[in-house]
PDB file of N, CA and C in Angstrom:
ATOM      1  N   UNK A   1      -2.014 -28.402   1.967  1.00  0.00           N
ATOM      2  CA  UNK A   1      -0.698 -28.035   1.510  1.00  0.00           C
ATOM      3  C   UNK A   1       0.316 -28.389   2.595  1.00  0.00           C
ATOM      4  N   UNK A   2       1.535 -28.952   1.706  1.00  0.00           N
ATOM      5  CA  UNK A   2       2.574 -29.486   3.316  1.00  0.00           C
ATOM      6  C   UNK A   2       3.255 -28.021   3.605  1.00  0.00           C
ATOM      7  N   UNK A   3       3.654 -27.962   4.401  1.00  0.00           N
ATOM      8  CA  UNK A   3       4.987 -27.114   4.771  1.00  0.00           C
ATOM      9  C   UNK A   3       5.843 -26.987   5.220  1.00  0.00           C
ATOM     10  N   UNK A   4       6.926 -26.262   5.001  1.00  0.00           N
ATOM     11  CA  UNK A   4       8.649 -26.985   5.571  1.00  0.00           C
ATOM     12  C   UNK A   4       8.446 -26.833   7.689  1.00  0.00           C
ATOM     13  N   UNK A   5       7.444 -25.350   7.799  1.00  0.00           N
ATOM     14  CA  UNK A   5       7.162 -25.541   9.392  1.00  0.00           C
ATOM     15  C   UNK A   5       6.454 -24.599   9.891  1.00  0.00           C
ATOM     16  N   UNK A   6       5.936 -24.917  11.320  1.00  0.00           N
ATOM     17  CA  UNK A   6       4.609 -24.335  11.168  1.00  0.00           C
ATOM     18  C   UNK A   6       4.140 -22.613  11.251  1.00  0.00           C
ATOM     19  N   UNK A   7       5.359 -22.013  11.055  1.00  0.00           N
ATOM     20  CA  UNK A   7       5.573 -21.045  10.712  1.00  0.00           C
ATOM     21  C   UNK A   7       4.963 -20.411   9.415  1.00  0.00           C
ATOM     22  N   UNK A   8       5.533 -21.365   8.442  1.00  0.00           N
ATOM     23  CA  UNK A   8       4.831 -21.077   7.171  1.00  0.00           C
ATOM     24  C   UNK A   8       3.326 -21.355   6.998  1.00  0.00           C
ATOM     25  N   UNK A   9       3.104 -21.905   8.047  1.00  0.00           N
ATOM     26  CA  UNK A   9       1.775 -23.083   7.873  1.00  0.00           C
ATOM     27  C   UNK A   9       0.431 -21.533   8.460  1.00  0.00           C
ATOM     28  N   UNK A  10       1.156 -20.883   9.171  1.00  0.00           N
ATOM     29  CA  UNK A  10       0.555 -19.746   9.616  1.00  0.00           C
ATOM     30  C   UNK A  10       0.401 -18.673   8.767  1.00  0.00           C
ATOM     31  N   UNK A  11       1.476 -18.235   8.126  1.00  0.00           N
ATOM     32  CA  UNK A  11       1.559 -17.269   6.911  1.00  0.00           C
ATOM     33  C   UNK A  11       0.847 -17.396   5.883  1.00  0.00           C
ATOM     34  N   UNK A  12       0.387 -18.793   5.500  1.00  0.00           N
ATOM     35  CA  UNK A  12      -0.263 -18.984   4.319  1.00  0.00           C
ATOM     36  C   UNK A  12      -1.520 -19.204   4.756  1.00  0.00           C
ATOM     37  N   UNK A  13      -2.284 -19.468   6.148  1.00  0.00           N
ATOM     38  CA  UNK A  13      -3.361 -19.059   6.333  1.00  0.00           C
ATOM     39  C   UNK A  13      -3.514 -17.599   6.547  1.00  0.00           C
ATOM     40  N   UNK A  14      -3.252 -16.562   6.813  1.00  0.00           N
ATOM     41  CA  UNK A  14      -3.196 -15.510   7.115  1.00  0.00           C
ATOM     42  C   UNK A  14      -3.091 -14.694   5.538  1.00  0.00           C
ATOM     43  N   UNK A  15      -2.415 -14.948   4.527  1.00  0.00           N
ATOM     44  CA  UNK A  15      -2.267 -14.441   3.608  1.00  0.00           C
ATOM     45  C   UNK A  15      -3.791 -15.023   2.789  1.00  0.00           C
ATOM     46  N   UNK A  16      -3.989 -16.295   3.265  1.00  0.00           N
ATOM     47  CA  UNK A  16      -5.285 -16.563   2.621  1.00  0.00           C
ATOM     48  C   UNK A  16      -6.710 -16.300   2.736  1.00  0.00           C
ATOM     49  N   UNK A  17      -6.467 -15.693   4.184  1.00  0.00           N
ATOM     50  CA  UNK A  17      -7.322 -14.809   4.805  1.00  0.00           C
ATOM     51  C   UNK A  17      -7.707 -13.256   4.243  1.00  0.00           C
ATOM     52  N   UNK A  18      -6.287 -13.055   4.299  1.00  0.00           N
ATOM     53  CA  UNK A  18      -6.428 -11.667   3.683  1.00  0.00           C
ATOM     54  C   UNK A  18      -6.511 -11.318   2.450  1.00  0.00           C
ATOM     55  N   UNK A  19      -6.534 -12.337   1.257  1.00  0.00           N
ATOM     56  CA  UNK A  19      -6.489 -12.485  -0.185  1.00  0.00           C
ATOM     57  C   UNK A  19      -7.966 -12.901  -0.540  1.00  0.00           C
ATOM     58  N   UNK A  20      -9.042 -13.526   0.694  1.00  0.00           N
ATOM     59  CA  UNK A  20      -9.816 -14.116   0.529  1.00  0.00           C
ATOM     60  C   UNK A  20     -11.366 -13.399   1.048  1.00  0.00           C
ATOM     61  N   UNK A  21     -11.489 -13.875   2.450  1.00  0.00           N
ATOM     62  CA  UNK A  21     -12.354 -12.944   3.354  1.00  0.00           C
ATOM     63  C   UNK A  21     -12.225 -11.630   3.155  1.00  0.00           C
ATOM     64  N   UNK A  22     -11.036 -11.235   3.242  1.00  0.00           N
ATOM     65  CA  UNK A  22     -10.797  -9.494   3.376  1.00  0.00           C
ATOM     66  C   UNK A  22     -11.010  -8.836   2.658  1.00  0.00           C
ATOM     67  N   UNK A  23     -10.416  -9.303   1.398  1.00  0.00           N
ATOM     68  CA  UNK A  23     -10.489  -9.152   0.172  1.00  0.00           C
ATOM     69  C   UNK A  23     -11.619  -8.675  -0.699  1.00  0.00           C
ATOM     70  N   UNK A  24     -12.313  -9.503  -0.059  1.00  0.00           N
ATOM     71  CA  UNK A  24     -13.745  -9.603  -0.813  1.00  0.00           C
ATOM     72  C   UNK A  24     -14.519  -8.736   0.087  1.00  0.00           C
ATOM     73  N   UNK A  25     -14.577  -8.819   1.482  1.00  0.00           N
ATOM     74  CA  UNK A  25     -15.168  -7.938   2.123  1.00  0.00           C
ATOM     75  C   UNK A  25     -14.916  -6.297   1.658  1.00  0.00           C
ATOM     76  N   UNK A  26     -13.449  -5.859   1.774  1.00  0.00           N
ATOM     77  CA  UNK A  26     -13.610  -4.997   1.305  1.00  0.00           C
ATOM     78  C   UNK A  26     -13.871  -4.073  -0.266  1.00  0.00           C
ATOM     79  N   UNK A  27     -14.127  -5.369  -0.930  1.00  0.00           N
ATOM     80  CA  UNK A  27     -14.770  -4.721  -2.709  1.00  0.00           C
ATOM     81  C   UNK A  27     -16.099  -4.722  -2.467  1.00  0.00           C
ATOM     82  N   UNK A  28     -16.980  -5.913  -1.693  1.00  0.00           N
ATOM     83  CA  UNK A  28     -18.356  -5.737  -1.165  1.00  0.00           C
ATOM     84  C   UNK A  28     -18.605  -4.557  -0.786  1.00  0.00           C
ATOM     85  N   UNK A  29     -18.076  -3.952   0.246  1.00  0.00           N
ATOM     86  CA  UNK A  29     -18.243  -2.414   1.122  1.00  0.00           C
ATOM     87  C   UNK A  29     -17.593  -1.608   0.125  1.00  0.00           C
ATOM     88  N   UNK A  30     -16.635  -1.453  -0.731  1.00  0.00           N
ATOM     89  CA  UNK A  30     -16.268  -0.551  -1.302  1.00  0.00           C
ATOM     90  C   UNK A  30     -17.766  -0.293  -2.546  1.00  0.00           C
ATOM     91  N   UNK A  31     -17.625  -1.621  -3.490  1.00  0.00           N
ATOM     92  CA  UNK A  31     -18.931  -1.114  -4.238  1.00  0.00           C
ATOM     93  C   UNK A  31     -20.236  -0.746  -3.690  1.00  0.00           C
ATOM     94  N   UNK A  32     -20.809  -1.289  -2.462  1.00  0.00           N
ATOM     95  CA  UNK A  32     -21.971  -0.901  -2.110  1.00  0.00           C
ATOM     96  C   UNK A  32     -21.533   0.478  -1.224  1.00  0.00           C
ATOM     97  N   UNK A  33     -20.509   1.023  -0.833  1.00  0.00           N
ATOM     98  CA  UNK A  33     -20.483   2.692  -0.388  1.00  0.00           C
ATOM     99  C   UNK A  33     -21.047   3.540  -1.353  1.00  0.00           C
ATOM    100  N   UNK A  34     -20.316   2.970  -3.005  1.00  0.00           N
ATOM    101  CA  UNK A  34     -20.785   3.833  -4.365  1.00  0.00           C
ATOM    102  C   UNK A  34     -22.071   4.338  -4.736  1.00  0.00           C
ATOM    103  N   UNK A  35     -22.882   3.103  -3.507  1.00  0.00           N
ATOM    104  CA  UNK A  35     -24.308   3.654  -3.914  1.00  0.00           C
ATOM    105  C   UNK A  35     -25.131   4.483  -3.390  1.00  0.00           C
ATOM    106  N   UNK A  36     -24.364   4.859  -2.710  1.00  0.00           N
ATOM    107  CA  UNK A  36     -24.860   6.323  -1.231  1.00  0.00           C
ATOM    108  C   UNK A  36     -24.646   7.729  -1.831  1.00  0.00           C
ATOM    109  N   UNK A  37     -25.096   8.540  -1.713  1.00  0.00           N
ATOM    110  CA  UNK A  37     -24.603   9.740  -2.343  1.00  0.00           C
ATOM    111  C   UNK A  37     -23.163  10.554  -2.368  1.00  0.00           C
ATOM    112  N   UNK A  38     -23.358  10.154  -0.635  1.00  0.00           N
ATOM    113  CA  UNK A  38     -21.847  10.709  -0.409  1.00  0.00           C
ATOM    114  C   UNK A  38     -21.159   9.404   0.205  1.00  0.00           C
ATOM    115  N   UNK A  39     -20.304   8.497  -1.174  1.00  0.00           N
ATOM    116  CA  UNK A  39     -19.504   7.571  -0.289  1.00  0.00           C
ATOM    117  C   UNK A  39     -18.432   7.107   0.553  1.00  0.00           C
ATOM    118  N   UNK A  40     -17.845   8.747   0.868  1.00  0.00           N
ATOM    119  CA  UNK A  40     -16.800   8.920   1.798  1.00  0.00           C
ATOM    120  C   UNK A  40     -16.858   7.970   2.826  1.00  0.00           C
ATOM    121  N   UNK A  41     -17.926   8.413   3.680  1.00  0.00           N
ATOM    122  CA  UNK A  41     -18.093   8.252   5.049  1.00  0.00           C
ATOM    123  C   UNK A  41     -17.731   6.408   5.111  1.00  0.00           C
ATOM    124  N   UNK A  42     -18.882   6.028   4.270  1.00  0.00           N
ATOM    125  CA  UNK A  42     -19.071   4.773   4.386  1.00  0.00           C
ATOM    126  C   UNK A  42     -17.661   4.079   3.558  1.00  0.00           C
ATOM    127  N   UNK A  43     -16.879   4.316   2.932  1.00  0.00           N
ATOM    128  CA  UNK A  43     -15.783   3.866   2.935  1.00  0.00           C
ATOM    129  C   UNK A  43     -14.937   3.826   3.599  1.00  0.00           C
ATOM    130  N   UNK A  44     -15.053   4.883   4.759  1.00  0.00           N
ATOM    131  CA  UNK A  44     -14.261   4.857   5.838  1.00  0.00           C
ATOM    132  C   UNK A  44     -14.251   4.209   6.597  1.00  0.00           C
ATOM    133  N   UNK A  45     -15.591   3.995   7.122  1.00  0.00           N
ATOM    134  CA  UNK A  45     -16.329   2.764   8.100  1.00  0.00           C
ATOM    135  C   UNK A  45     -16.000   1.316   7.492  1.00  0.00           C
ATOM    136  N   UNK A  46     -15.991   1.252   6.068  1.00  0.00           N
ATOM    137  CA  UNK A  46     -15.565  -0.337   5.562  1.00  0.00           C
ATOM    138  C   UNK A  46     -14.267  -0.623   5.657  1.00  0.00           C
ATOM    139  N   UNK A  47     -13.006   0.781   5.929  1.00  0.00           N
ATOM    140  CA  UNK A  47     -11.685   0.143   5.732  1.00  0.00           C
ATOM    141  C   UNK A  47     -11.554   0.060   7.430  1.00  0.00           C
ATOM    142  N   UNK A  48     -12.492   0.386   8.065  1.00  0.00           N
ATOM    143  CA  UNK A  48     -12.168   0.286   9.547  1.00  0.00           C
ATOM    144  C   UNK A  48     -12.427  -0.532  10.096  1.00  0.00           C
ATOM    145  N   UNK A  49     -14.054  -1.488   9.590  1.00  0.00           N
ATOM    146  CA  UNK A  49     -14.508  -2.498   9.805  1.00  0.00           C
ATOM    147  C   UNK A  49     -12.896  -3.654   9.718  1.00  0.00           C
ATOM    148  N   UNK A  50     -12.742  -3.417   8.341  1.00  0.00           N
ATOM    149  CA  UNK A  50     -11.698  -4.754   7.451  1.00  0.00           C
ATOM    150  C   UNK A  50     -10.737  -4.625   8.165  1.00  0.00           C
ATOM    151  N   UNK A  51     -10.113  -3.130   8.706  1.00  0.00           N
ATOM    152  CA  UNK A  51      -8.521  -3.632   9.236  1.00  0.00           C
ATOM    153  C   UNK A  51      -9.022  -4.033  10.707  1.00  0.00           C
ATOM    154  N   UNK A  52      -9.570  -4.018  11.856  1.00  0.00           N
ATOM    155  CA  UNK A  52      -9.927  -4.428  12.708  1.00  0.00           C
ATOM    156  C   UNK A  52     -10.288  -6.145  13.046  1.00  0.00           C
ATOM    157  N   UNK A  53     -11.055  -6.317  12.076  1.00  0.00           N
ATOM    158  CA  UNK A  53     -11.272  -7.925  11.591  1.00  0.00           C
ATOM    159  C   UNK A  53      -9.729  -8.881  11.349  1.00  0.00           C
ATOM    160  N   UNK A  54      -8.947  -7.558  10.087  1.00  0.00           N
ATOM    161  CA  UNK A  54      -7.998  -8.603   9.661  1.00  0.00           C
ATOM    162  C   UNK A  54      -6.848  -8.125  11.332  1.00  0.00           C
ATOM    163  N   UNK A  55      -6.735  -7.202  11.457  1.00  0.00           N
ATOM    164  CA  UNK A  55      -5.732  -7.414  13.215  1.00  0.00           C
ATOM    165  C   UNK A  55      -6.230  -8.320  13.932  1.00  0.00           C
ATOM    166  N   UNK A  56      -7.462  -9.148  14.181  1.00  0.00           N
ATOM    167  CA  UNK A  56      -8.187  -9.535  15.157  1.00  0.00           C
ATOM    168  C   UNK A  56      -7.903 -10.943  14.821  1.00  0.00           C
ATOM    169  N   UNK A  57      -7.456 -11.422  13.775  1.00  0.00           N
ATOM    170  CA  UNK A  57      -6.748 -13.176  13.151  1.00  0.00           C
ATOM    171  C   UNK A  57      -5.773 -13.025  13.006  1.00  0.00           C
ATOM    172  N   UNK A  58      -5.121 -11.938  12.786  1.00  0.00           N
ATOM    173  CA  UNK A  58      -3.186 -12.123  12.587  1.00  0.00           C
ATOM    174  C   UNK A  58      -2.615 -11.782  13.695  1.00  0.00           C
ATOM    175  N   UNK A  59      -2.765 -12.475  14.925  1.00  0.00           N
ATOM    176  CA  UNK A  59      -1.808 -12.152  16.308  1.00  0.00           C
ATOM    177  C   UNK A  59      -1.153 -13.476  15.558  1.00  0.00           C
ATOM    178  N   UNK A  60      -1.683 -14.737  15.375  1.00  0.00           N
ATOM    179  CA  UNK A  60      -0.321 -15.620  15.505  1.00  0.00           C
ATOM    180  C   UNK A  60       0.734 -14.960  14.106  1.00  0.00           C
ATOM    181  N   UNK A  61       0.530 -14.357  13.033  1.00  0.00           N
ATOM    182  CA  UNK A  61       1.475 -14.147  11.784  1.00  0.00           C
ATOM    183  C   UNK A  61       1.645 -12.684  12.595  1.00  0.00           C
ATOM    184  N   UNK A  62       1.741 -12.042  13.285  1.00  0.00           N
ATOM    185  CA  UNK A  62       2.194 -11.158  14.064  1.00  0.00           C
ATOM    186  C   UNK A  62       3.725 -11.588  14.758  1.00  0.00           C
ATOM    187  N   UNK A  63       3.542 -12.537  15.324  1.00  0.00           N
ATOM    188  CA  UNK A  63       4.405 -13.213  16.329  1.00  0.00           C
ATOM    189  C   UNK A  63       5.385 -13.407  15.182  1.00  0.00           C
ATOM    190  N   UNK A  64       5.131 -13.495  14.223  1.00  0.00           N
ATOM    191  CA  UNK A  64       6.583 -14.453  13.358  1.00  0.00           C
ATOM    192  C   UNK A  64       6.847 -13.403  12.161  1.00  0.00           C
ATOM    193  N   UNK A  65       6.468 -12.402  11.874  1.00  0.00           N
ATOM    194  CA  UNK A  65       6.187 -10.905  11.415  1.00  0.00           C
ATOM    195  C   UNK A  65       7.810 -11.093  11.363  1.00  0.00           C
ATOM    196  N   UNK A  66       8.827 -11.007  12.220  1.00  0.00           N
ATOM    197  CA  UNK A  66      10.039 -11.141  12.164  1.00  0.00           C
ATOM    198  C   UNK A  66      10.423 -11.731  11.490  1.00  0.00           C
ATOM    199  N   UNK A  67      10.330 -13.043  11.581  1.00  0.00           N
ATOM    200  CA  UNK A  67      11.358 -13.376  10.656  1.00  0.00           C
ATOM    201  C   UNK A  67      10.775 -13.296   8.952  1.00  0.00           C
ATOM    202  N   UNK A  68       9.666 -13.409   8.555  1.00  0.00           N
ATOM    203  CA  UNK A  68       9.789 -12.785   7.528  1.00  0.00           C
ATOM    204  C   UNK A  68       9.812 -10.966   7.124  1.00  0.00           C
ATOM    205  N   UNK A  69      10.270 -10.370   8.057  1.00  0.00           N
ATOM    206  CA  UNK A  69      10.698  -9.231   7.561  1.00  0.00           C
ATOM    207  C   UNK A  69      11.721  -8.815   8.628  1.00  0.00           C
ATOM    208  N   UNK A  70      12.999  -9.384   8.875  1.00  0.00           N
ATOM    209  CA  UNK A  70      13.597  -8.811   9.582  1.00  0.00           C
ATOM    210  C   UNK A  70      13.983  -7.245   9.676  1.00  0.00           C
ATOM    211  N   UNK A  71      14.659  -6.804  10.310  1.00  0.00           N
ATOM    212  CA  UNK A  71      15.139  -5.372  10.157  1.00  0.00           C
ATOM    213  C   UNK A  71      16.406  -5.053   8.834  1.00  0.00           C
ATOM    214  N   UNK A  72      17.163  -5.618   8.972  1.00  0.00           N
ATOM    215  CA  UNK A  72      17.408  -5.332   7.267  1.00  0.00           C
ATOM    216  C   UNK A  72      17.210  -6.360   6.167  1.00  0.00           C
ATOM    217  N   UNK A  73      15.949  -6.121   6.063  1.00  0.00           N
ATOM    218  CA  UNK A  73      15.082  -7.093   5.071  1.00  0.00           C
ATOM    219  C   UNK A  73      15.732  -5.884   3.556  1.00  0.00           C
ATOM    220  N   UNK A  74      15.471  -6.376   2.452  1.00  0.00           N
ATOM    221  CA  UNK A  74      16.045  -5.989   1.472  1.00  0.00           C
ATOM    222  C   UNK A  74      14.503  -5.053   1.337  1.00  0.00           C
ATOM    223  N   UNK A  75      14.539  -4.303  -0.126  1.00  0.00           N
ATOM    224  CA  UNK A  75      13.239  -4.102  -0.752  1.00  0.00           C
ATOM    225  C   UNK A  75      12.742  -5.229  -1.178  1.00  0.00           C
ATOM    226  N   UNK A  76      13.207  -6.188  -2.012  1.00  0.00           N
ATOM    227  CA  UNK A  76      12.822  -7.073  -2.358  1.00  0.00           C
ATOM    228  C   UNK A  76      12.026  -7.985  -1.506  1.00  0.00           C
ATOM    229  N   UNK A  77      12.305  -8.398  -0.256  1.00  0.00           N
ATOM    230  CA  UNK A  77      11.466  -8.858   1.162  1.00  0.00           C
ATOM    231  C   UNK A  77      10.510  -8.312   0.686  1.00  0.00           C
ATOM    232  N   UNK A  78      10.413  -6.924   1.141  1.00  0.00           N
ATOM    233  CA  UNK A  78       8.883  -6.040   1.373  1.00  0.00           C
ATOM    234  C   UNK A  78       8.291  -6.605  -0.112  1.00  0.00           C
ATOM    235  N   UNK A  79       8.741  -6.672  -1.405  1.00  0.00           N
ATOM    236  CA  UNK A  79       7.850  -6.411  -2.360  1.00  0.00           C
ATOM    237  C   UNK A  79       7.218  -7.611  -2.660  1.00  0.00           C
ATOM    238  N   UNK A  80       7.683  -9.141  -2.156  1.00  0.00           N
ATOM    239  CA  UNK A  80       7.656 -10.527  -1.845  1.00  0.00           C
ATOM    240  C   UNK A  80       5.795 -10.393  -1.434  1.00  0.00           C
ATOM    241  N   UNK A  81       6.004  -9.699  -0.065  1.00  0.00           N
ATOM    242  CA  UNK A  81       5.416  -9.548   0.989  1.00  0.00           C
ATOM    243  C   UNK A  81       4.067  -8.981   0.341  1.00  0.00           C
ATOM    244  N   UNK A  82       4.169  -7.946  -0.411  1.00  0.00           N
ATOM    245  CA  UNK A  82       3.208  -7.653  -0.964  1.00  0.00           C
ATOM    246  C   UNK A  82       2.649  -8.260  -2.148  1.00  0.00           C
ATOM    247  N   UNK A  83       3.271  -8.914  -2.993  1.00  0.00           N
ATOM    248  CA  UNK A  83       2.759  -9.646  -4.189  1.00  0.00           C
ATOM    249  C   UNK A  83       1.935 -10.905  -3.227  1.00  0.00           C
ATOM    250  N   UNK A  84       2.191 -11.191  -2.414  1.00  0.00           N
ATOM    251  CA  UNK A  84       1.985 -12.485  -1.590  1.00  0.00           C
ATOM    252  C   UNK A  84       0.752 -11.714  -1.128  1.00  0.00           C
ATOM    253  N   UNK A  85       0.406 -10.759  -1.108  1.00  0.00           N
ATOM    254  CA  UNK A  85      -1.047  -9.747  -0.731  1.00  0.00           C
ATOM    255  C   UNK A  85      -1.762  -8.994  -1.718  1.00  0.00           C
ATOM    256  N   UNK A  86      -1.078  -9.594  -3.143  1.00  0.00           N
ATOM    257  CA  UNK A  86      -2.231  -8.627  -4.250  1.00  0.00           C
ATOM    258  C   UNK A  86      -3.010  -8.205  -4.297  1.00  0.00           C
ATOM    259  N   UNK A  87      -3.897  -9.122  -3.934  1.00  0.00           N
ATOM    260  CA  UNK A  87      -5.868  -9.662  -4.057  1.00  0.00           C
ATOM    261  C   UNK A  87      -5.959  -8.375  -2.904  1.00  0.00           C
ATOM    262  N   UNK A  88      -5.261  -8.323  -1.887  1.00  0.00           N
ATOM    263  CA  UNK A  88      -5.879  -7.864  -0.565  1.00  0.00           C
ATOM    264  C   UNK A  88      -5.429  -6.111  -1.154  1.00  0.00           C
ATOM    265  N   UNK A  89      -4.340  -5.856  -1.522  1.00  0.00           N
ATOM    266  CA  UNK A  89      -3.564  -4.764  -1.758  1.00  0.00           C
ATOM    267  C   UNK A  89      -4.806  -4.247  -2.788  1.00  0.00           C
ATOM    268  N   UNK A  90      -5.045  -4.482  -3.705  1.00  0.00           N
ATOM    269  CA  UNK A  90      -5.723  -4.226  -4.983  1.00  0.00           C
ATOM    270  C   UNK A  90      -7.010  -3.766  -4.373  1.00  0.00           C
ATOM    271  N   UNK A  91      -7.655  -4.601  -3.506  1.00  0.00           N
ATOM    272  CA  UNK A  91      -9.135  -4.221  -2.868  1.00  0.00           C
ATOM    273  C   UNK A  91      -9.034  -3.177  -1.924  1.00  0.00           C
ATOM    274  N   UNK A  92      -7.899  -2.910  -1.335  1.00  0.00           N
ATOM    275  CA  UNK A  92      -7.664  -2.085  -0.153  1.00  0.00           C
ATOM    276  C   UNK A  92      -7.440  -0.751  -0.689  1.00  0.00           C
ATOM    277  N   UNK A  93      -6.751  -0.696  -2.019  1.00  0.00           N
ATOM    278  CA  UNK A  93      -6.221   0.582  -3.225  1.00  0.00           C
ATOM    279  C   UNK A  93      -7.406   1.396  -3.290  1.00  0.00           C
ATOM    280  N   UNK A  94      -8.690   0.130  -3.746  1.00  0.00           N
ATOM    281  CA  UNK A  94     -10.033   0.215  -4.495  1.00  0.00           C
ATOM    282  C   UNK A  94     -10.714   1.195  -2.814  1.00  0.00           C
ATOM    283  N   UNK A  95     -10.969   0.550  -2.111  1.00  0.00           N
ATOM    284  CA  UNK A  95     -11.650   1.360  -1.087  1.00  0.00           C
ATOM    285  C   UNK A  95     -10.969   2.611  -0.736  1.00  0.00           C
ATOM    286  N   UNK A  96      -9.516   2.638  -0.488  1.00  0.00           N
ATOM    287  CA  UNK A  96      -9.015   3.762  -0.268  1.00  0.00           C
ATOM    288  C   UNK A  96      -9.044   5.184  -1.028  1.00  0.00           C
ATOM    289  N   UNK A  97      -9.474   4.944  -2.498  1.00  0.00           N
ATOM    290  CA  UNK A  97      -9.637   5.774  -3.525  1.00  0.00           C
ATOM    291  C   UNK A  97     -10.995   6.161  -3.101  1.00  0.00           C
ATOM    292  N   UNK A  98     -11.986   5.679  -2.781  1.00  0.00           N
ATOM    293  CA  UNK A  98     -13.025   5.648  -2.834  1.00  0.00           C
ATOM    294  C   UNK A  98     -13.563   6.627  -1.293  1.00  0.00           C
ATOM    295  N   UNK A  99     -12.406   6.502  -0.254  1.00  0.00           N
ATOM    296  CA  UNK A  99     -12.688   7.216   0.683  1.00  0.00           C
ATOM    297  C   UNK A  99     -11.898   8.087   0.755  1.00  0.00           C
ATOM    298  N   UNK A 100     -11.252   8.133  -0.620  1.00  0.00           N
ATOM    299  CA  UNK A 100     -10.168   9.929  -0.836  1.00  0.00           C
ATOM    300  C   UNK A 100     -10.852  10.308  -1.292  1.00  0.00           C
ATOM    301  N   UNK A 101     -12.465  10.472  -1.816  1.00  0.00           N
ATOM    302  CA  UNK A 101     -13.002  10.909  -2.989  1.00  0.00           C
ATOM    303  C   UNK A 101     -13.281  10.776  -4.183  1.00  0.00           C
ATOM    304  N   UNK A 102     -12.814   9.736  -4.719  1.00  0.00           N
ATOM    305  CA  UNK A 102     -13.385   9.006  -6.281  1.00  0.00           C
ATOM    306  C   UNK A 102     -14.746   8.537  -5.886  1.00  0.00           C
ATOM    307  N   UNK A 103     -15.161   8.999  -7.050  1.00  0.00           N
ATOM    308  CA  UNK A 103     -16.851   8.580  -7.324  1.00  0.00           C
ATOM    309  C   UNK A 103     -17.393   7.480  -7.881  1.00  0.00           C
ATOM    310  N   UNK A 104     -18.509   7.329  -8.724  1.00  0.00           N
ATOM    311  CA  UNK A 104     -18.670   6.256  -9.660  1.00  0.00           C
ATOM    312  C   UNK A 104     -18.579   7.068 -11.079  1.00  0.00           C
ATOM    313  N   UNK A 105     -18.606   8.534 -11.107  1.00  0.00           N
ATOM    314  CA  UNK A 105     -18.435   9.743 -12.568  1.00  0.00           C
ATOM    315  C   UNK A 105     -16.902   9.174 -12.639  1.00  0.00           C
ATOM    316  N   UNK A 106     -15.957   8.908 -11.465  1.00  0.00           N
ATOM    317  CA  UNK A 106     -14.489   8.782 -11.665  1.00  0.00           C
ATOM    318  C   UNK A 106     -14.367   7.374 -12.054  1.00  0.00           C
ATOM    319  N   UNK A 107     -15.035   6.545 -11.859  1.00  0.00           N
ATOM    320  CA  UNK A 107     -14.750   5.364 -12.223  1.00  0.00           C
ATOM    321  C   UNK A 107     -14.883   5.166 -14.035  1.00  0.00           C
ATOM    322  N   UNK A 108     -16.780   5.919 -14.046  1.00  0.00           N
ATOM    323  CA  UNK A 108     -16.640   5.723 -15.741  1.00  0.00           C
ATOM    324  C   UNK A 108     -15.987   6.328 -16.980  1.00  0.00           C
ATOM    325  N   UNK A 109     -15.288   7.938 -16.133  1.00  0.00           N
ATOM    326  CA  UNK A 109     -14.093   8.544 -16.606  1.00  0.00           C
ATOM    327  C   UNK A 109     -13.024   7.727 -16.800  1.00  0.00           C
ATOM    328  N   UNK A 110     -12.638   7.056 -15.819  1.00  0.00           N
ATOM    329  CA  UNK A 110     -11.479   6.189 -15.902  1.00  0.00           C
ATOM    330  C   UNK A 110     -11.518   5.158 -17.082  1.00  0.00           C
ATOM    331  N   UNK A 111     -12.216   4.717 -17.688  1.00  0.00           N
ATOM    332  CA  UNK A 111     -12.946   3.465 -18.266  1.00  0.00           C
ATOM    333  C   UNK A 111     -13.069   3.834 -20.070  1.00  0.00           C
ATOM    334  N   UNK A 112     -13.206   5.541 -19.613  1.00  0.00           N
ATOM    335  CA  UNK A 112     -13.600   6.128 -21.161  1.00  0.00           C
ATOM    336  C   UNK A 112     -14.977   6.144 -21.282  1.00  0.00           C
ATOM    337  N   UNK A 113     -16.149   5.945 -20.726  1.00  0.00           N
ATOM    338  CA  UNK A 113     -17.153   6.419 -20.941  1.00  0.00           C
ATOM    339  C   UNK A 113     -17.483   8.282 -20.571  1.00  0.00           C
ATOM    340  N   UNK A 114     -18.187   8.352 -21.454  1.00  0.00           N
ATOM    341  CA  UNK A 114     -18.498  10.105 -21.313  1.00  0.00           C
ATOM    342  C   UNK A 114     -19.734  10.276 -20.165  1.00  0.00           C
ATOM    343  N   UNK A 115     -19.626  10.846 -19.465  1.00  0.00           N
ATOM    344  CA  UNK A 115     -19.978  10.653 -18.115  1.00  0.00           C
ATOM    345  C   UNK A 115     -21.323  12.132 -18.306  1.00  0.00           C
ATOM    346  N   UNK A 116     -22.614  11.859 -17.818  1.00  0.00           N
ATOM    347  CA  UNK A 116     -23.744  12.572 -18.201  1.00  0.00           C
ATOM    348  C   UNK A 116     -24.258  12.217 -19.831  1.00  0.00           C
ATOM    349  N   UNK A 117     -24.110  11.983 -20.347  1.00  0.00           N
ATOM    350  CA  UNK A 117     -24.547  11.230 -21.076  1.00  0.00           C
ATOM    351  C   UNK A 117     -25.473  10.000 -21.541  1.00  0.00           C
ATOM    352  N   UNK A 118     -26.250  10.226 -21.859  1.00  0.00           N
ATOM    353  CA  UNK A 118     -26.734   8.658 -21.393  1.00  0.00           C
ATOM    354  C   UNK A 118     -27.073   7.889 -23.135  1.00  0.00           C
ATOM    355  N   UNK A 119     -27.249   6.588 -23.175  1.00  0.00           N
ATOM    356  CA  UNK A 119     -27.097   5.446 -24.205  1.00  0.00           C
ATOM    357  C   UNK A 119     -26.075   5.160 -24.295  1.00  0.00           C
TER     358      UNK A 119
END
């Protein structure tokens, strides 16, 4: 992909990082916590693993963190910022629920299945 400079050229690896690797890492660790009895713990350990990893590649989109979000950046900036992080936002939602206490009974509640039940 070209880009206007290498500014951007950084952002869009970094966003692809975190939409991609991260992403996926953390739905991997989020679904396999589900299978522990108690999957608090281990969801905790997976969002600690992931944000450590993803701080540990974004020093250079750190450095330039400014100018795409200056100090009076609009809302609209921030919400840019986050659509540009769906994939990552969406997986990060998913683990975070999961280490507030949602189960896999909360998941098939959520879904409409009748939960104890079985066929």
């Amino acid at each position: 992909m070209i880009h206007s400079n290498p500014d951007d050229a950084i952002a869009a690896e970094y966003f692809s990082q975190a939409n991609g690797t991260a992403a996926i890492l953390l739905l991997s660790l989020g679904y396999t916590s589900l299978q522990f009895t108690h999957p608090k713990p281990f969801a905790i350990g997976a969002l600690v693993i992931s944000m450590l990893w993803l701080f540990s590649v974004g020093g250079p989109y750190r450095a330039i963190l400014k100018r795409y979000l200056p100090e009076d950046a609009s809302i609209g900036r921030y919400l840019s910022l986050v659509w540009h992080l769906k994939i990552f936002v969406l997986s990060l939602a998913f683990v975070l629920a999961i280490a507030g206490g949602m189960t896999v009974k909360d998941i098939y509640s959520f879904f409409g299945y009748e939960v104890g039940v079985s066929g």
